[in-house]
N, C-alpha and C. Protein backbone atom coordinates (compact mmCIF):
# COMPACT_ATOMS: atom_id res chain seq x y z
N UNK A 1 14.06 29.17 1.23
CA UNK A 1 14.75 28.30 2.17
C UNK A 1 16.01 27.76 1.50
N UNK A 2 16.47 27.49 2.25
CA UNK A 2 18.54 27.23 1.90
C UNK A 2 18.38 25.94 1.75
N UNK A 3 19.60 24.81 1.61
CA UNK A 3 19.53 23.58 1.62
C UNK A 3 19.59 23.12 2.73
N UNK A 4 19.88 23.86 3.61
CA UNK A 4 20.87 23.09 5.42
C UNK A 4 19.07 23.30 5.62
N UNK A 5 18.24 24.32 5.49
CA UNK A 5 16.73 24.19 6.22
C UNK A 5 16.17 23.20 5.46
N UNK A 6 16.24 22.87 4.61
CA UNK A 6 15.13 21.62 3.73
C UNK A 6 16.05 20.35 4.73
N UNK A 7 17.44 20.65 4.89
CA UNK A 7 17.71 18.84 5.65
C UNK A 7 17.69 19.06 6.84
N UNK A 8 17.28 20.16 7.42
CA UNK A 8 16.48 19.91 8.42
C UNK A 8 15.53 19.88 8.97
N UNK A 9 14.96 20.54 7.72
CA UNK A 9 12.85 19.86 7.84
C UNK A 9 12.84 18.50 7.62
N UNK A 10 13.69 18.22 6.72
CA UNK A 10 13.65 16.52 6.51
C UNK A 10 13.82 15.66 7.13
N UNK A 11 15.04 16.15 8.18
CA UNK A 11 15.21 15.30 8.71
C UNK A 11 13.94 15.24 10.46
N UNK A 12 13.11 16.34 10.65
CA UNK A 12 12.13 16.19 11.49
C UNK A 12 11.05 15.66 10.61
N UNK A 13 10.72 15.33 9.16
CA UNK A 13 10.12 14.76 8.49
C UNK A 13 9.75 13.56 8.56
N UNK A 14 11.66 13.10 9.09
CA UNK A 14 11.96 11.11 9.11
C UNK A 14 11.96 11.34 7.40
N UNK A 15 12.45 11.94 6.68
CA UNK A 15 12.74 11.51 5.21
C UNK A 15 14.48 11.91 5.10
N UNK A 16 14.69 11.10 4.17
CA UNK A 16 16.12 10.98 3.81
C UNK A 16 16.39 11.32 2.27
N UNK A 17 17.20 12.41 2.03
CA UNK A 17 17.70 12.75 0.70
C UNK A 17 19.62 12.71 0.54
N UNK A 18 19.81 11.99 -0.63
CA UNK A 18 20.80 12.23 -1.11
C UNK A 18 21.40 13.82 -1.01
N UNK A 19 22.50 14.07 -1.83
CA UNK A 19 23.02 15.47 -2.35
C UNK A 19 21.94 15.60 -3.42
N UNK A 20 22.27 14.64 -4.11
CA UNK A 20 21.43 15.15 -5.27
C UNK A 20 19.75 15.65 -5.60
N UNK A 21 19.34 14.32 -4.61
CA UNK A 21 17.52 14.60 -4.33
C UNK A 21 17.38 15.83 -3.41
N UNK A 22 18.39 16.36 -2.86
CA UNK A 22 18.30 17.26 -1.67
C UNK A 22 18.49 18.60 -2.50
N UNK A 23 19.05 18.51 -3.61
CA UNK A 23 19.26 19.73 -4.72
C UNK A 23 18.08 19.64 -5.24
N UNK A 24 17.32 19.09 -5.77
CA UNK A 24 15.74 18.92 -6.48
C UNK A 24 15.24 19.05 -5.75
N UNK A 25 14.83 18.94 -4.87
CA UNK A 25 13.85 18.77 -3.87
C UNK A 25 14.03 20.46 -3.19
N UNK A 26 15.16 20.83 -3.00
CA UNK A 26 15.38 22.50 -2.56
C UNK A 26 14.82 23.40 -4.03
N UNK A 27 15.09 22.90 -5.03
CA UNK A 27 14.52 23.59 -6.09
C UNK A 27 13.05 23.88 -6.27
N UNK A 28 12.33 22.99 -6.21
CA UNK A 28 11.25 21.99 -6.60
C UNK A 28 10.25 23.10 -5.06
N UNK A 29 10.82 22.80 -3.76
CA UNK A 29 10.23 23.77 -2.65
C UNK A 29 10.17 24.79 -2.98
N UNK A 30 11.09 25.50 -3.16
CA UNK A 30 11.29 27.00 -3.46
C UNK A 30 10.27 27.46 -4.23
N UNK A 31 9.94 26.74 -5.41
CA UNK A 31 9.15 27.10 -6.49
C UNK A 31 7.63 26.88 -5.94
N UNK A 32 7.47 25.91 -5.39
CA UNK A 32 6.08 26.26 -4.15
C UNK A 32 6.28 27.10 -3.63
N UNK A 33 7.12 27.28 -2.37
CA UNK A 33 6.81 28.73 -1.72
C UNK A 33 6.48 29.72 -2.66
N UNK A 34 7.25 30.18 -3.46
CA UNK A 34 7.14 31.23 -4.38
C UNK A 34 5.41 31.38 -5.21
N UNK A 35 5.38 30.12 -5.10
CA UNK A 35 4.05 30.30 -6.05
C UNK A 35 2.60 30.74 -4.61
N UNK A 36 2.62 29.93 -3.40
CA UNK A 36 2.61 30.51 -2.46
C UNK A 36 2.31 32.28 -1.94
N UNK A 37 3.62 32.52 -2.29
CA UNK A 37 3.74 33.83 -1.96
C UNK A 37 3.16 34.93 -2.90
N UNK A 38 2.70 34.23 -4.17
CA UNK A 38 1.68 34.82 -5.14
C UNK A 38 0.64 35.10 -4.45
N UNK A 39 0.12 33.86 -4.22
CA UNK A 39 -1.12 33.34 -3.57
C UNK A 39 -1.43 34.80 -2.58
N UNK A 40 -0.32 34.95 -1.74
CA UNK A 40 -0.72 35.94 -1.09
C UNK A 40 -0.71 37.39 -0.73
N UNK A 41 -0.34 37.58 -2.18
CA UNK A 41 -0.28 38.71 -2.76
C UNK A 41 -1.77 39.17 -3.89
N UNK A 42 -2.73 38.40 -4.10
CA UNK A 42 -4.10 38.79 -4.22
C UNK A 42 -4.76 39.77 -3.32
N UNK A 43 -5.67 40.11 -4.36
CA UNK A 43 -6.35 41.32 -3.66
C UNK A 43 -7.66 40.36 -2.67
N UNK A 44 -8.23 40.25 -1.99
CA UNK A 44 -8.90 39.35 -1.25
C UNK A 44 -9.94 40.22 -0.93
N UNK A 45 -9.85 41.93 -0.26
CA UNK A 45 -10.72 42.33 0.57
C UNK A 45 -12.12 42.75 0.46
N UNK A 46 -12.93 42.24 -1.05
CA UNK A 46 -14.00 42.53 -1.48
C UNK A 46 -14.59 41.12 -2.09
N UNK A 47 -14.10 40.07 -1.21
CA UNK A 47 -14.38 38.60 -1.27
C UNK A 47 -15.22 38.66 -0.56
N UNK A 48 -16.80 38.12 -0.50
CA UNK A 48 -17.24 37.71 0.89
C UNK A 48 -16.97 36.26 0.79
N UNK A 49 -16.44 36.01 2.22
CA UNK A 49 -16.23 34.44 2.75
C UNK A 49 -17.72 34.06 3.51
N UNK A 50 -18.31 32.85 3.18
CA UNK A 50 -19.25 32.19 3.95
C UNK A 50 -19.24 31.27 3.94
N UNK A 51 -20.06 30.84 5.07
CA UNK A 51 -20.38 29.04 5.27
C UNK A 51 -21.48 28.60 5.16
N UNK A 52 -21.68 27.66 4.33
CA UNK A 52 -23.12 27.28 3.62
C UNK A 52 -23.56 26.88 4.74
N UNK A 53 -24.76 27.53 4.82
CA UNK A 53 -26.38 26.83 5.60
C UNK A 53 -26.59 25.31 5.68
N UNK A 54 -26.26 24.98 4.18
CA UNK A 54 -26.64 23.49 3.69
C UNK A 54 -25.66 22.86 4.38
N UNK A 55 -26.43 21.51 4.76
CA UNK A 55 -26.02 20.58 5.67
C UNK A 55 -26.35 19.06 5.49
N UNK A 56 -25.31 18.18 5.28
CA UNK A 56 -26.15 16.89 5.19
C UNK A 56 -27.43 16.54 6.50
N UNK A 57 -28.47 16.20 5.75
CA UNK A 57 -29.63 16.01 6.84
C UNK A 57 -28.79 14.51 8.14
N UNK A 58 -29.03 14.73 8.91
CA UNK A 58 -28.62 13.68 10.10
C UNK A 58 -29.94 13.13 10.50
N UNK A 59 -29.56 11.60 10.54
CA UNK A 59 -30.63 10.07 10.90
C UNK A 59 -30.01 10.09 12.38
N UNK A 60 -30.89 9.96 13.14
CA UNK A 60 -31.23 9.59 14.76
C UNK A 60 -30.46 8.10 15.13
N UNK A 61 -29.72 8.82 15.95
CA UNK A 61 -28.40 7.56 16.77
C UNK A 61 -29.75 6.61 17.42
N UNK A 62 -29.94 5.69 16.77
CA UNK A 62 -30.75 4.67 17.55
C UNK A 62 -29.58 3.31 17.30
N UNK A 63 -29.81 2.43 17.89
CA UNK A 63 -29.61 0.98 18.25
C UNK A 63 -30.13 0.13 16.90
N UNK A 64 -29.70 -0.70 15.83
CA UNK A 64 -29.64 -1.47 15.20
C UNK A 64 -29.24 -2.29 15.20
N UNK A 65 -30.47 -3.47 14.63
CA UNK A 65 -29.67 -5.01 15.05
C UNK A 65 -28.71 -5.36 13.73
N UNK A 66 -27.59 -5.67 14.37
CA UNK A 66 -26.35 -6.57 13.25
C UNK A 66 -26.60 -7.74 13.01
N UNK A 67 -25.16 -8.19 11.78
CA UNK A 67 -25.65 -9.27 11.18
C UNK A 67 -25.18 -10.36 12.36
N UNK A 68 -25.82 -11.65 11.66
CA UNK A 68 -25.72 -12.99 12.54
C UNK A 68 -24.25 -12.85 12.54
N UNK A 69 -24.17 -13.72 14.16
CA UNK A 69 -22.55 -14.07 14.18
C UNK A 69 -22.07 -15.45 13.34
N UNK A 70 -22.68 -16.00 12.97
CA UNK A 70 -22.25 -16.68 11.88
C UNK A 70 -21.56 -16.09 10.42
N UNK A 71 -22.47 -15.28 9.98
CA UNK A 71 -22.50 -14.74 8.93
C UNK A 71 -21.58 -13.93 9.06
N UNK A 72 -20.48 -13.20 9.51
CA UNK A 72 -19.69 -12.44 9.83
C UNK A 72 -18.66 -13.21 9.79
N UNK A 73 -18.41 -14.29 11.12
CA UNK A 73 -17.26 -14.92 10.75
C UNK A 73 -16.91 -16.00 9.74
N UNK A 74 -18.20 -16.17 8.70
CA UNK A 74 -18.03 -16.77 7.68
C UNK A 74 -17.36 -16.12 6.29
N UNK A 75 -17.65 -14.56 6.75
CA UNK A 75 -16.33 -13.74 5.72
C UNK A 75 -15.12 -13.65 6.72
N UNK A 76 -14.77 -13.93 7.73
CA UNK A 76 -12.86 -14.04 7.95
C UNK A 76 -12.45 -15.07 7.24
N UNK A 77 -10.69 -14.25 7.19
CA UNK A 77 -9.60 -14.61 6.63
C UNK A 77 -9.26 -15.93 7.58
N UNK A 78 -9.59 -15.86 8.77
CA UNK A 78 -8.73 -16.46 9.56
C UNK A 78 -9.51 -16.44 10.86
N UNK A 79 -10.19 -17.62 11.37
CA UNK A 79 -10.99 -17.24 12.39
C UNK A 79 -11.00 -18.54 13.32
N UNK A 80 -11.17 -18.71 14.69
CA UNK A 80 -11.27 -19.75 15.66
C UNK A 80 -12.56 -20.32 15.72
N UNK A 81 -13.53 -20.64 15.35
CA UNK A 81 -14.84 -20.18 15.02
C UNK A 81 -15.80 -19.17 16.02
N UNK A 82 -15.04 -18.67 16.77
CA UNK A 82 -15.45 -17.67 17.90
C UNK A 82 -15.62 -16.56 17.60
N UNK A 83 -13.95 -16.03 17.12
CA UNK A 83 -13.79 -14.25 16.12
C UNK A 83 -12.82 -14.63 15.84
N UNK A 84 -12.04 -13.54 14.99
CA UNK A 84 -11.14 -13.43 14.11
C UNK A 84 -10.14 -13.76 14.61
N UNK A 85 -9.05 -14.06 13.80
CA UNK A 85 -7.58 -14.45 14.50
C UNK A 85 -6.86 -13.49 13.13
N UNK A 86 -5.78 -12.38 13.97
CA UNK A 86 -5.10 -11.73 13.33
C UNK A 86 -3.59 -11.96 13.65
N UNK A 87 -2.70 -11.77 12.51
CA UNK A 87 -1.55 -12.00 12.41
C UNK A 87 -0.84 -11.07 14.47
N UNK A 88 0.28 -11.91 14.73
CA UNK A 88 0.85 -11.35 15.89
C UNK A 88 1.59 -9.96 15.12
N UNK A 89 1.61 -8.68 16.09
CA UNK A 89 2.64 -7.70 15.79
C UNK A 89 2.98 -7.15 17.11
N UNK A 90 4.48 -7.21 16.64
CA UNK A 90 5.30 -6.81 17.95
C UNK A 90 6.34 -6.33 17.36
């Protein structure tokens, strides 16, 4: 990839490079792809691929009682004594 395609992956990125970070950073890619393009240049076709059997065992979706509502809002930061009160964002 050229430099004009890295600033314009970047810039659909939302990242911003100098000249200079935009020269490293085109270097620095390249040398991934390339290593990449090793990658897929292995011989592969006497790999077998599988997917393990093994499975974490799964516990039954039942209903559990939670902790007291006291005890909960006695760990907030910041609370009405009802529930939590979080900073405004807008």
């Amino acid at each position: 990839m050229n430099q004009q395609e890295i600033a314009a992956l970047a810039e659909l990125c939302k990242l911003e490079f100098n000249d200079q970070a935009l020269e490293a950073f085109s270097e620095e890619f390249g040398a991934i792809l390339a290593f990449v393009n090793q990658l897929a240049e292995l011989e592969t076709g006497d790999t077998d691929a599988y997917v393990s059997s093994l499975h974490a065992p799964l516990r039954t979706d039942s209903a559990q009682p939670g902790l007291p509502h006291e005890q909960v809002i006695r760990n907030a930061p910041e609370t009405d004594g009802e529930g939590f009160l979080i900073p405004r964002v807008l």
